[in-house]
PDB file of N, CA and C in Angstrom:
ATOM      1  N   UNK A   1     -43.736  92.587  53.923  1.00  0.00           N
ATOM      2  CA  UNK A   1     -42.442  92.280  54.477  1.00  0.00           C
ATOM      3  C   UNK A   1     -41.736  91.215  53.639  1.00  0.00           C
ATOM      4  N   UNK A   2     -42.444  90.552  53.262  1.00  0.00           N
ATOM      5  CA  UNK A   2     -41.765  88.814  52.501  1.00  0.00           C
ATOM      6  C   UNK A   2     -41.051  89.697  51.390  1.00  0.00           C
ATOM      7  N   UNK A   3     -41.994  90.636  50.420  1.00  0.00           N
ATOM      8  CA  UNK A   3     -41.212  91.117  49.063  1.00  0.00           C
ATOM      9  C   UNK A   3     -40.502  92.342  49.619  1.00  0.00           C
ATOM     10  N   UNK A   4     -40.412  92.854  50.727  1.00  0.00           N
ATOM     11  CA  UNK A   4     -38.951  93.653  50.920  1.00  0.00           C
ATOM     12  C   UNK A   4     -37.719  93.107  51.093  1.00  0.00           C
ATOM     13  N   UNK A   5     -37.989  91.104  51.474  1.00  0.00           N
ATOM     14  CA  UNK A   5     -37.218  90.465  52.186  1.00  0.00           C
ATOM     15  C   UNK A   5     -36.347  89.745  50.674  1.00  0.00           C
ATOM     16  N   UNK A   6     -37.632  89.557  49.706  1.00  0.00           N
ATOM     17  CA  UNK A   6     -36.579  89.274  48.884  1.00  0.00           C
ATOM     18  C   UNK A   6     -35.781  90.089  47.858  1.00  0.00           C
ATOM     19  N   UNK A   7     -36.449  91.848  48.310  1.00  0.00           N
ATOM     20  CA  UNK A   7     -35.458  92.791  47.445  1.00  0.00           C
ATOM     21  C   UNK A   7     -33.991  92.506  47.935  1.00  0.00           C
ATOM     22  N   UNK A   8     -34.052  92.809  49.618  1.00  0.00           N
ATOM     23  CA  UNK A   8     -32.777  92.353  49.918  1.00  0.00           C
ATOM     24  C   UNK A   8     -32.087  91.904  49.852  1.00  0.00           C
ATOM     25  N   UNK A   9     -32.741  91.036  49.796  1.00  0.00           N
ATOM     26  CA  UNK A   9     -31.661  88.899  49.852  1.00  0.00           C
ATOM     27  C   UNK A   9     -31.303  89.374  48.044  1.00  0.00           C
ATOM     28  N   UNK A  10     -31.372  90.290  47.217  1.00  0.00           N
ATOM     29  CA  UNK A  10     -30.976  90.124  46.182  1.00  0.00           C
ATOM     30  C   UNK A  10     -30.312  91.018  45.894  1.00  0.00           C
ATOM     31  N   UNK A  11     -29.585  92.054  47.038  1.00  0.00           N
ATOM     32  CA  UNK A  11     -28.878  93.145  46.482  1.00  0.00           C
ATOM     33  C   UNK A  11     -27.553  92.635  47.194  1.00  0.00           C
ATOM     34  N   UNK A  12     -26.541  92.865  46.313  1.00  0.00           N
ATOM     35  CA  UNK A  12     -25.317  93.196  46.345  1.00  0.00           C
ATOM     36  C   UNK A  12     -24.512  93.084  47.528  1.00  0.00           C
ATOM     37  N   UNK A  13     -24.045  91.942  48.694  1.00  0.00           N
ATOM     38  CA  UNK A  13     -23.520  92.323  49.800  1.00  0.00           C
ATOM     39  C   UNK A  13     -22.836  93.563  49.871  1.00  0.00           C
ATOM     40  N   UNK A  14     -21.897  94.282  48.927  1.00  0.00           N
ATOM     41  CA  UNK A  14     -21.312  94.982  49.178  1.00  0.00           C
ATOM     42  C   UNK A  14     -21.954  96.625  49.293  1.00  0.00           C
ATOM     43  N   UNK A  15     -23.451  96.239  49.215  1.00  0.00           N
ATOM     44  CA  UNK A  15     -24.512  97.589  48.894  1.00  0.00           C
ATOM     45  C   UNK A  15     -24.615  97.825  50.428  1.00  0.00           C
ATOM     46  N   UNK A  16     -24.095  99.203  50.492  1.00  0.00           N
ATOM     47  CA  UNK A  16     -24.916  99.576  52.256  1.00  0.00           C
ATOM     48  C   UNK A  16     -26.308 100.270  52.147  1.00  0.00           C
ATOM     49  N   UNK A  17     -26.960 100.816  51.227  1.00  0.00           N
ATOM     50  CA  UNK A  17     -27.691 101.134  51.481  1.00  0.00           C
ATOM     51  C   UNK A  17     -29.167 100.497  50.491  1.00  0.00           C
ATOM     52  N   UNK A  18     -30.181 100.202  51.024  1.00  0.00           N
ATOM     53  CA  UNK A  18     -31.348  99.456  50.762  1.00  0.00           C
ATOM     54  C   UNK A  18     -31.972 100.200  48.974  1.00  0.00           C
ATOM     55  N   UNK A  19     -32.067 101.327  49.239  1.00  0.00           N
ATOM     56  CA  UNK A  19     -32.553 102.241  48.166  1.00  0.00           C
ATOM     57  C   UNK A  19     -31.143 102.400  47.684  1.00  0.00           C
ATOM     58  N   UNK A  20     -30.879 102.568  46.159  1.00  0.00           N
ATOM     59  CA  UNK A  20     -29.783 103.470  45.751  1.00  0.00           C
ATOM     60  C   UNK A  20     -30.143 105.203  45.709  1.00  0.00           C
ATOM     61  N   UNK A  21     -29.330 105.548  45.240  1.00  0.00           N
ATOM     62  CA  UNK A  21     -29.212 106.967  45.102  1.00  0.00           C
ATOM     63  C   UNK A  21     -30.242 107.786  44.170  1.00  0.00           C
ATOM     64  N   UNK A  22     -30.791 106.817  43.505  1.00  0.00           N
ATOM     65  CA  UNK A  22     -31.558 108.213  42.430  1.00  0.00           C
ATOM     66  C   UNK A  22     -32.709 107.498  43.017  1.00  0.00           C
ATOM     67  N   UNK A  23     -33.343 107.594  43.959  1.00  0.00           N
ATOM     68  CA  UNK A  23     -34.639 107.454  44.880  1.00  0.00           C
ATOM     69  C   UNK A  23     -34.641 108.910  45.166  1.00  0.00           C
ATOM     70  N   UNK A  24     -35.966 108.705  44.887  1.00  0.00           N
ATOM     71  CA  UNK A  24     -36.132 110.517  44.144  1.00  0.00           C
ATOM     72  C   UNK A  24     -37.788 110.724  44.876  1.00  0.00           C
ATOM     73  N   UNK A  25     -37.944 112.060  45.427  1.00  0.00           N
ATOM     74  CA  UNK A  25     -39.151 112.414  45.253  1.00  0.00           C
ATOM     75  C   UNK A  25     -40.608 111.513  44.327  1.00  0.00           C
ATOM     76  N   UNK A  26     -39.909 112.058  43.026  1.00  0.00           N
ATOM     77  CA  UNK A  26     -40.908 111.957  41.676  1.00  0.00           C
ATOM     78  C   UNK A  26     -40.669 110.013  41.991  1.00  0.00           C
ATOM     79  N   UNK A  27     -39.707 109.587  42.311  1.00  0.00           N
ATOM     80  CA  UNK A  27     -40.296 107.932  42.417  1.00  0.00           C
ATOM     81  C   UNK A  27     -41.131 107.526  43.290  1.00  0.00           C
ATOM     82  N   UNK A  28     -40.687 108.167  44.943  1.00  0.00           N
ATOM     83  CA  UNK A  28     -41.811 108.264  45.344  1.00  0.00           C
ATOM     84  C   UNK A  28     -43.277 108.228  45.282  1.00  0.00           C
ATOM     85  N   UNK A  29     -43.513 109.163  44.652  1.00  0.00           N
ATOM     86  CA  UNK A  29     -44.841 109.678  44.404  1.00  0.00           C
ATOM     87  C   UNK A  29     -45.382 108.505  43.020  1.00  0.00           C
ATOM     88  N   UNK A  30     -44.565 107.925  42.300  1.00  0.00           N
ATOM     89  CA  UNK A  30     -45.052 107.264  41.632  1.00  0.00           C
ATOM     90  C   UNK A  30     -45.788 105.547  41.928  1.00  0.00           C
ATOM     91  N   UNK A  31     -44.815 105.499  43.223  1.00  0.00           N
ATOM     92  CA  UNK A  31     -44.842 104.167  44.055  1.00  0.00           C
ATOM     93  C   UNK A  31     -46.489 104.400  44.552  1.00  0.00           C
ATOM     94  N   UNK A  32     -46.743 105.978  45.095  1.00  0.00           N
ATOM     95  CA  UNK A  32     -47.734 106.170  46.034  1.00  0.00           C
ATOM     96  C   UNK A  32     -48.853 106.051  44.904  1.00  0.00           C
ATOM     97  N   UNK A  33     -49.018 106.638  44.567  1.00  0.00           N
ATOM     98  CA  UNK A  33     -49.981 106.722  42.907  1.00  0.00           C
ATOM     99  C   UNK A  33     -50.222 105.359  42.736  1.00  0.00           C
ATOM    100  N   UNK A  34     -49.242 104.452  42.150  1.00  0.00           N
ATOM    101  CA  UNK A  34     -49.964 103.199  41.807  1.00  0.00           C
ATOM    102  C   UNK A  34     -50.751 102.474  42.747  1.00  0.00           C
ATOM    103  N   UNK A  35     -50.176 102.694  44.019  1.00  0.00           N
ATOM    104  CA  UNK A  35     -50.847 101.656  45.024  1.00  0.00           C
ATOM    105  C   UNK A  35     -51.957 102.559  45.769  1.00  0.00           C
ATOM    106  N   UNK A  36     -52.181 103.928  45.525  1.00  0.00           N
ATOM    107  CA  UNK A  36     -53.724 104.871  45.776  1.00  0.00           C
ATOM    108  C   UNK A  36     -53.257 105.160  47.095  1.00  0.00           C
ATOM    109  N   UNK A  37     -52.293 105.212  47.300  1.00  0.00           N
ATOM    110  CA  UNK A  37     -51.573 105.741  48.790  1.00  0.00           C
ATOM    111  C   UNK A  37     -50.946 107.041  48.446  1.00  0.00           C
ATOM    112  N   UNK A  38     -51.624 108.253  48.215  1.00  0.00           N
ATOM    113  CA  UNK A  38     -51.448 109.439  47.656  1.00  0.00           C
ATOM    114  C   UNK A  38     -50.964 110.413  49.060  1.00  0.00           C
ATOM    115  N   UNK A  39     -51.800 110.667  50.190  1.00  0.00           N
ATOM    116  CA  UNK A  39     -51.597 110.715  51.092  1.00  0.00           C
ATOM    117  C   UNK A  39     -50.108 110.452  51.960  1.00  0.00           C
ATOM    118  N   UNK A  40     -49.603 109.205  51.914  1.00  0.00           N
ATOM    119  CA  UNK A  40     -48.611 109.102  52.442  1.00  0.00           C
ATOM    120  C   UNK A  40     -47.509 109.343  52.581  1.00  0.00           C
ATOM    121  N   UNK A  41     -46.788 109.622  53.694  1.00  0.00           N
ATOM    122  CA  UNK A  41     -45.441 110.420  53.063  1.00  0.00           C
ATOM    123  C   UNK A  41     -44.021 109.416  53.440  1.00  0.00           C
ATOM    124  N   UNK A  42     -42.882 109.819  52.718  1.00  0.00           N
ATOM    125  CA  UNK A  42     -41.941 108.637  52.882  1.00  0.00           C
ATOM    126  C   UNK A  42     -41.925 108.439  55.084  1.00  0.00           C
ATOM    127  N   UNK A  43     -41.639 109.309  55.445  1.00  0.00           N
ATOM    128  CA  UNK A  43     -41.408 109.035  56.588  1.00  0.00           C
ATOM    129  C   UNK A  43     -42.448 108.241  57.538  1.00  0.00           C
ATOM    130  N   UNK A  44     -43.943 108.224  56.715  1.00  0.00           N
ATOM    131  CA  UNK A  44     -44.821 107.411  57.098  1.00  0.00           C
ATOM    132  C   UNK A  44     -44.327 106.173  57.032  1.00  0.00           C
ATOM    133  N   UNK A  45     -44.065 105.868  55.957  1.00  0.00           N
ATOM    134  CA  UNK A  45     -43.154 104.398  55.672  1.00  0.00           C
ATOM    135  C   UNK A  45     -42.022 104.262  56.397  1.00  0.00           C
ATOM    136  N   UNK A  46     -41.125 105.013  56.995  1.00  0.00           N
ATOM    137  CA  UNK A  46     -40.144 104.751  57.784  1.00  0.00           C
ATOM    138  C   UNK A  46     -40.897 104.081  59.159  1.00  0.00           C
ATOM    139  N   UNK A  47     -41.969 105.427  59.994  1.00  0.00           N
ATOM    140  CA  UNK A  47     -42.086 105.152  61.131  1.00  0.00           C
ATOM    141  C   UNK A  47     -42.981 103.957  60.893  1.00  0.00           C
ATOM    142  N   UNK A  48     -43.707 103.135  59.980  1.00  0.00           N
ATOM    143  CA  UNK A  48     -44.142 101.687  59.740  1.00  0.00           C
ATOM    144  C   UNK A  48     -42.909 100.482  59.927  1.00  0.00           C
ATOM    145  N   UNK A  49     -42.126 101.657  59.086  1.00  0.00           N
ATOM    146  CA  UNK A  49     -40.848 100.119  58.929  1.00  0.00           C
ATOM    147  C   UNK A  49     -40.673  99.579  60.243  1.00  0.00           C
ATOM    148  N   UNK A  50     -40.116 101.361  61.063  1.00  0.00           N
ATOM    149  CA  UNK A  50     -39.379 100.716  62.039  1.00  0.00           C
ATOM    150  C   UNK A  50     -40.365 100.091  63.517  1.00  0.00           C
ATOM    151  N   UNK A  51     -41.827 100.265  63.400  1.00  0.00           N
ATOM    152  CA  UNK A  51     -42.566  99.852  64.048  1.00  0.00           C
ATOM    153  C   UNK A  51     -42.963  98.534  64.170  1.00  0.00           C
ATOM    154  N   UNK A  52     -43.003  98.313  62.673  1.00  0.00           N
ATOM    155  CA  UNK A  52     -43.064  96.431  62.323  1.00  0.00           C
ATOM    156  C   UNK A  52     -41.715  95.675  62.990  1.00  0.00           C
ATOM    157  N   UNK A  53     -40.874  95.872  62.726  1.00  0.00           N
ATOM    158  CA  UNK A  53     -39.667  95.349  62.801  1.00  0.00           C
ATOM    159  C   UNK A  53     -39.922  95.327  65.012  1.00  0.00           C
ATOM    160  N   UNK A  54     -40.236  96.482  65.248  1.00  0.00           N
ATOM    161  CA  UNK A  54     -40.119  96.582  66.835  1.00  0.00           C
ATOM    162  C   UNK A  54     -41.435  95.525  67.091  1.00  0.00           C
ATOM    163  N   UNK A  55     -42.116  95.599  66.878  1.00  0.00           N
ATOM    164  CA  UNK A  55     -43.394  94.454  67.255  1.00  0.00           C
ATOM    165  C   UNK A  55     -43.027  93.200  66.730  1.00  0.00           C
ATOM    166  N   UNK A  56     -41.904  92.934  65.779  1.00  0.00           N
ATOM    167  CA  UNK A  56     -41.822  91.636  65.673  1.00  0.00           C
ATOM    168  C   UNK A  56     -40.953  91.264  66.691  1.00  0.00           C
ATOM    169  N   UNK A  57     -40.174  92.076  67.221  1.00  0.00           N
ATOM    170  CA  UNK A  57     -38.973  91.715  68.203  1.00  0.00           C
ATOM    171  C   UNK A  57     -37.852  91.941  67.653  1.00  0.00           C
ATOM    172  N   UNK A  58     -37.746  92.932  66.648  1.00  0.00           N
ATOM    173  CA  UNK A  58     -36.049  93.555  66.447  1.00  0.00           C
ATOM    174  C   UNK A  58     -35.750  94.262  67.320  1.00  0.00           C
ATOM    175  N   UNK A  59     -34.067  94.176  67.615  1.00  0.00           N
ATOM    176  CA  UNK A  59     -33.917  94.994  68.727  1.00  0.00           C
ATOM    177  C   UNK A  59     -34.331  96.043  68.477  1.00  0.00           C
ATOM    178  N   UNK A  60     -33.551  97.352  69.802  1.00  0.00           N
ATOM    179  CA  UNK A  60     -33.893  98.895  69.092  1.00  0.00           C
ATOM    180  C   UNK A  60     -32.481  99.326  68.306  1.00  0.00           C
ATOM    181  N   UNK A  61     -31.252  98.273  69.258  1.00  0.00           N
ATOM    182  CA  UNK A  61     -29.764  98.254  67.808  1.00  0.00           C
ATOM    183  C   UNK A  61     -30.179  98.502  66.851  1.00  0.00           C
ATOM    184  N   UNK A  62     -30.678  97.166  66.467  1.00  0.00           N
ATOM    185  CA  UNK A  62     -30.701  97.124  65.257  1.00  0.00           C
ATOM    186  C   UNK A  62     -31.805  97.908  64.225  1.00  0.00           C
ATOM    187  N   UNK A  63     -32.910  98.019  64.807  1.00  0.00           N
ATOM    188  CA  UNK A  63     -33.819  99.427  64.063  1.00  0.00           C
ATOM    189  C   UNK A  63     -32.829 100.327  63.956  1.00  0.00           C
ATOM    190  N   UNK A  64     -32.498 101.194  64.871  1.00  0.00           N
ATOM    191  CA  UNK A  64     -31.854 101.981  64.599  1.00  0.00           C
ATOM    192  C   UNK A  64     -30.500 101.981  63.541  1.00  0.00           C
ATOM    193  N   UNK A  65     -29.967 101.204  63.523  1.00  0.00           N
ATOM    194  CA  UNK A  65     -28.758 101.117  62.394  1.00  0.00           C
ATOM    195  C   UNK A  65     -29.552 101.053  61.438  1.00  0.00           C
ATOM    196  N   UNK A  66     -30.700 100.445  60.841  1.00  0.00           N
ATOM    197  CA  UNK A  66     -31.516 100.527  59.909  1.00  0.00           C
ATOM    198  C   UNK A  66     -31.738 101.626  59.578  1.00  0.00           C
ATOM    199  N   UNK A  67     -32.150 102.515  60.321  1.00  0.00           N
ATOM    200  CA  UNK A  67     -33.104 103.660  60.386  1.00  0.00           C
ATOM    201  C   UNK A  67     -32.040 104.753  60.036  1.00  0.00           C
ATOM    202  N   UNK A  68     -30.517 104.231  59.895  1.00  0.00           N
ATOM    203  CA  UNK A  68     -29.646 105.338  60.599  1.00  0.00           C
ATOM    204  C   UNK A  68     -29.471 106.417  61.290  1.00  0.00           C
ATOM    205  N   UNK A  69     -30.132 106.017  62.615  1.00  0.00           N
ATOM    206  CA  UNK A  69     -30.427 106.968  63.553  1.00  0.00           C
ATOM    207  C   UNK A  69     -29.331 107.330  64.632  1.00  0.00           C
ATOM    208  N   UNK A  70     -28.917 108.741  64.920  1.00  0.00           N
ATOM    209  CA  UNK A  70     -27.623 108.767  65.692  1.00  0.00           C
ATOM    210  C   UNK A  70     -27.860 107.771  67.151  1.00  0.00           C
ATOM    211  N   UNK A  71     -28.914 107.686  67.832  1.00  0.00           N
ATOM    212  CA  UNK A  71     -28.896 106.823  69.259  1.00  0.00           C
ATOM    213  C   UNK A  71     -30.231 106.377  69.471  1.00  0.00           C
ATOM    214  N   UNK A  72     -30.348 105.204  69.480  1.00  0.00           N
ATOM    215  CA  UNK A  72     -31.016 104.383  69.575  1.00  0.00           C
ATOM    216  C   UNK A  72     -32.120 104.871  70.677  1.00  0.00           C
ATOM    217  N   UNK A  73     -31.740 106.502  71.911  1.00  0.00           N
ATOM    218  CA  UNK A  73     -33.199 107.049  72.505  1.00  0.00           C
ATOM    219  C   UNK A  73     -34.013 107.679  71.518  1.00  0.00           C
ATOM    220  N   UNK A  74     -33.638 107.782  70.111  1.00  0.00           N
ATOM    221  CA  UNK A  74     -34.366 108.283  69.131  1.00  0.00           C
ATOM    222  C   UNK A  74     -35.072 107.392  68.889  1.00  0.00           C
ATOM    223  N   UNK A  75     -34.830 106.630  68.493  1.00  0.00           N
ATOM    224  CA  UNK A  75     -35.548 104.992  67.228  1.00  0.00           C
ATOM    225  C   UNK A  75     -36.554 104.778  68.554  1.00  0.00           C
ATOM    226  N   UNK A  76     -36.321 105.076  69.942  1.00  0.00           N
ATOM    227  CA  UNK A  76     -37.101 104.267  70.675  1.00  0.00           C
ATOM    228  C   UNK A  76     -38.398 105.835  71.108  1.00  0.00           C
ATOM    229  N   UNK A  77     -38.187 107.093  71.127  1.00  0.00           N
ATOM    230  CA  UNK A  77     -38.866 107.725  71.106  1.00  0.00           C
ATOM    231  C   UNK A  77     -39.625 108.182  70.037  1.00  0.00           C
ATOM    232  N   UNK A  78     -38.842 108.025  68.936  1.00  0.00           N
ATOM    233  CA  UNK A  78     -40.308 108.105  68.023  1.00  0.00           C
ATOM    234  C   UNK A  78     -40.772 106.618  66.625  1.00  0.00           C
ATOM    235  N   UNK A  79     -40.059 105.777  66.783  1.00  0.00           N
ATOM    236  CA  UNK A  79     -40.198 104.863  65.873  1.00  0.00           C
ATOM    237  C   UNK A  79     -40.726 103.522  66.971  1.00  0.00           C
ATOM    238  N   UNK A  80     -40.358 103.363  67.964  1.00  0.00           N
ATOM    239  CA  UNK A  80     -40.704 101.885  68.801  1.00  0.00           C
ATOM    240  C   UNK A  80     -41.029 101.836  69.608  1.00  0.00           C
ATOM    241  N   UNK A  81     -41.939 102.819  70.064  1.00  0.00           N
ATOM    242  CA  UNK A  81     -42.831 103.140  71.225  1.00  0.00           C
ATOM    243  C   UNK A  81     -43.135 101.626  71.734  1.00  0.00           C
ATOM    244  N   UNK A  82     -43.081 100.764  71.877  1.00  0.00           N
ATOM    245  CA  UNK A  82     -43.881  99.595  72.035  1.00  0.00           C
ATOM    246  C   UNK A  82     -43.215  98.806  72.535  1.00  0.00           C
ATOM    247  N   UNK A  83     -43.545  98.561  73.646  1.00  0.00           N
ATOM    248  CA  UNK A  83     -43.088  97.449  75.056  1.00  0.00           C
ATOM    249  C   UNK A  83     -43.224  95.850  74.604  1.00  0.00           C
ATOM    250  N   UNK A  84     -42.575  95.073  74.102  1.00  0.00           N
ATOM    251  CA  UNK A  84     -42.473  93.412  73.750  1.00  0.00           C
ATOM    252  C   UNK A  84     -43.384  92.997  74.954  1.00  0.00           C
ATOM    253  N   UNK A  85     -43.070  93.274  76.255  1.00  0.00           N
ATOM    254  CA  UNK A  85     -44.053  93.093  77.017  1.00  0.00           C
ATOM    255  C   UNK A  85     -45.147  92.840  76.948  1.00  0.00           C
ATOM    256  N   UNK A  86     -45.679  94.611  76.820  1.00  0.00           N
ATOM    257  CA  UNK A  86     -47.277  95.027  76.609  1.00  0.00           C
ATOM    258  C   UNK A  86     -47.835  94.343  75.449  1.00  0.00           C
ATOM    259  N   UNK A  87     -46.779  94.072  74.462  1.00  0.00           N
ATOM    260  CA  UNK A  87     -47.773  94.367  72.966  1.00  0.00           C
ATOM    261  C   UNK A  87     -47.906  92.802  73.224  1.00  0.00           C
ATOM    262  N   UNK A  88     -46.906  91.856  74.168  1.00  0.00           N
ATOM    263  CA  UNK A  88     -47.268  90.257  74.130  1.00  0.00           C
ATOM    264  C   UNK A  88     -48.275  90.137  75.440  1.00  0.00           C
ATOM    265  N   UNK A  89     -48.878  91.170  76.319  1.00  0.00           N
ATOM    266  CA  UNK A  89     -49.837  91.060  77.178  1.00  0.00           C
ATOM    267  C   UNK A  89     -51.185  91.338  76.121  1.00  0.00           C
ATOM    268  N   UNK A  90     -51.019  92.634  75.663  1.00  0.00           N
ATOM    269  CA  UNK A  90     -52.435  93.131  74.683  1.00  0.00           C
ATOM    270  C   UNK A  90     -52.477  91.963  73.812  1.00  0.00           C
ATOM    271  N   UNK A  91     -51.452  90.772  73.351  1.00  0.00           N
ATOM    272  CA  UNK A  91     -52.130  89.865  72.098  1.00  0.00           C
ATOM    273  C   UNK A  91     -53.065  89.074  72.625  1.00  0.00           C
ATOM    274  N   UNK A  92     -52.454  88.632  74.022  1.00  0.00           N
ATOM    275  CA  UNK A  92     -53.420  87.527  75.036  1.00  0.00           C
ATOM    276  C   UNK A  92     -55.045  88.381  75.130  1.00  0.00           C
ATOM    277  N   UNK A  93     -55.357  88.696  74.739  1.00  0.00           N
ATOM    278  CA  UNK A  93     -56.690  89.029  75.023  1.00  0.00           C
ATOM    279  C   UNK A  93     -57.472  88.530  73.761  1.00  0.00           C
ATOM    280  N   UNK A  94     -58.322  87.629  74.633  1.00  0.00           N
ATOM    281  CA  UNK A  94     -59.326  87.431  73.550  1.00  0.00           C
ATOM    282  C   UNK A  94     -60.383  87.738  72.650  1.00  0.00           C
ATOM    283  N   UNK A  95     -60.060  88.787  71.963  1.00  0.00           N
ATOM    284  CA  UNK A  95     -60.703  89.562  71.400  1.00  0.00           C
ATOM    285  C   UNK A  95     -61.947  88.315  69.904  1.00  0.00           C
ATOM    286  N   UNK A  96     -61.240  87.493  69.546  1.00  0.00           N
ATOM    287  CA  UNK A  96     -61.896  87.183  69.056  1.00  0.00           C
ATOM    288  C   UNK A  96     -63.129  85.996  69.253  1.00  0.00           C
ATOM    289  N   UNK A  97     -63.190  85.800  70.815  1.00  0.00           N
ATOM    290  CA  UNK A  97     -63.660  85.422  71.362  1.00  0.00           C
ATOM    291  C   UNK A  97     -65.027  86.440  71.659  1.00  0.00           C
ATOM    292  N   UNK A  98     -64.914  87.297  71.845  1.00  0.00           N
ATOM    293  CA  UNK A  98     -66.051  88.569  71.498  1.00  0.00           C
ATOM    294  C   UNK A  98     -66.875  89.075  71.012  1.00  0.00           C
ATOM    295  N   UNK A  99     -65.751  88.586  69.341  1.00  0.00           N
ATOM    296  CA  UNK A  99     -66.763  88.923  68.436  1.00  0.00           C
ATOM    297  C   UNK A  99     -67.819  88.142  67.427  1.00  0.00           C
TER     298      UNK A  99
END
């Protein structure tokens, strides 16, 4: 997250979109290759993005404008399944007390 944070903080206010345009398949696959994440597919990385961002406490607004998703019952049915609630009840458990 820190080095996506400072791709950002270094592009262009006037850039709307995170990736430019020649984000390509074949770059893809080259990203996946170096880091032995062969397996993975871009949308794996989406539904991560927008999962991190929901467990840290981004809204689902704002995922979703991220995500550019037409309505935010999308971003929340398949990208942010996850209750701020629950996921701050499941941290309270002392799991490492256990082990």
């Amino acid at each position: 997250m820190v080095e996506l944070k400072k791709y950002v903080s270094g592009l262009d206010t006037k850039q709307e979109n995170i990736f430019n345009n020649n984000f390509s398949r074949y770059t893809w696959t080259k990203i996946r290759q170096k880091l032995g994440l062969e397996d993975y597919t871009f949308h794996d990385l989406r539904k991560t993005f927008g999962s991190v961002l929901a467990q840290s406490g981004v809204s689902t607004v704002v995922i979703q404008k991220l995500l550019e998703h037409s309505s935010p019952d999308l971003t929340n049915k398949v990208y942010t399944n996850v209750d701020p609630v629950l996921r701050h009840a499941v941290d309270q458990i002392p799991v490492g007390d256990w082990l």
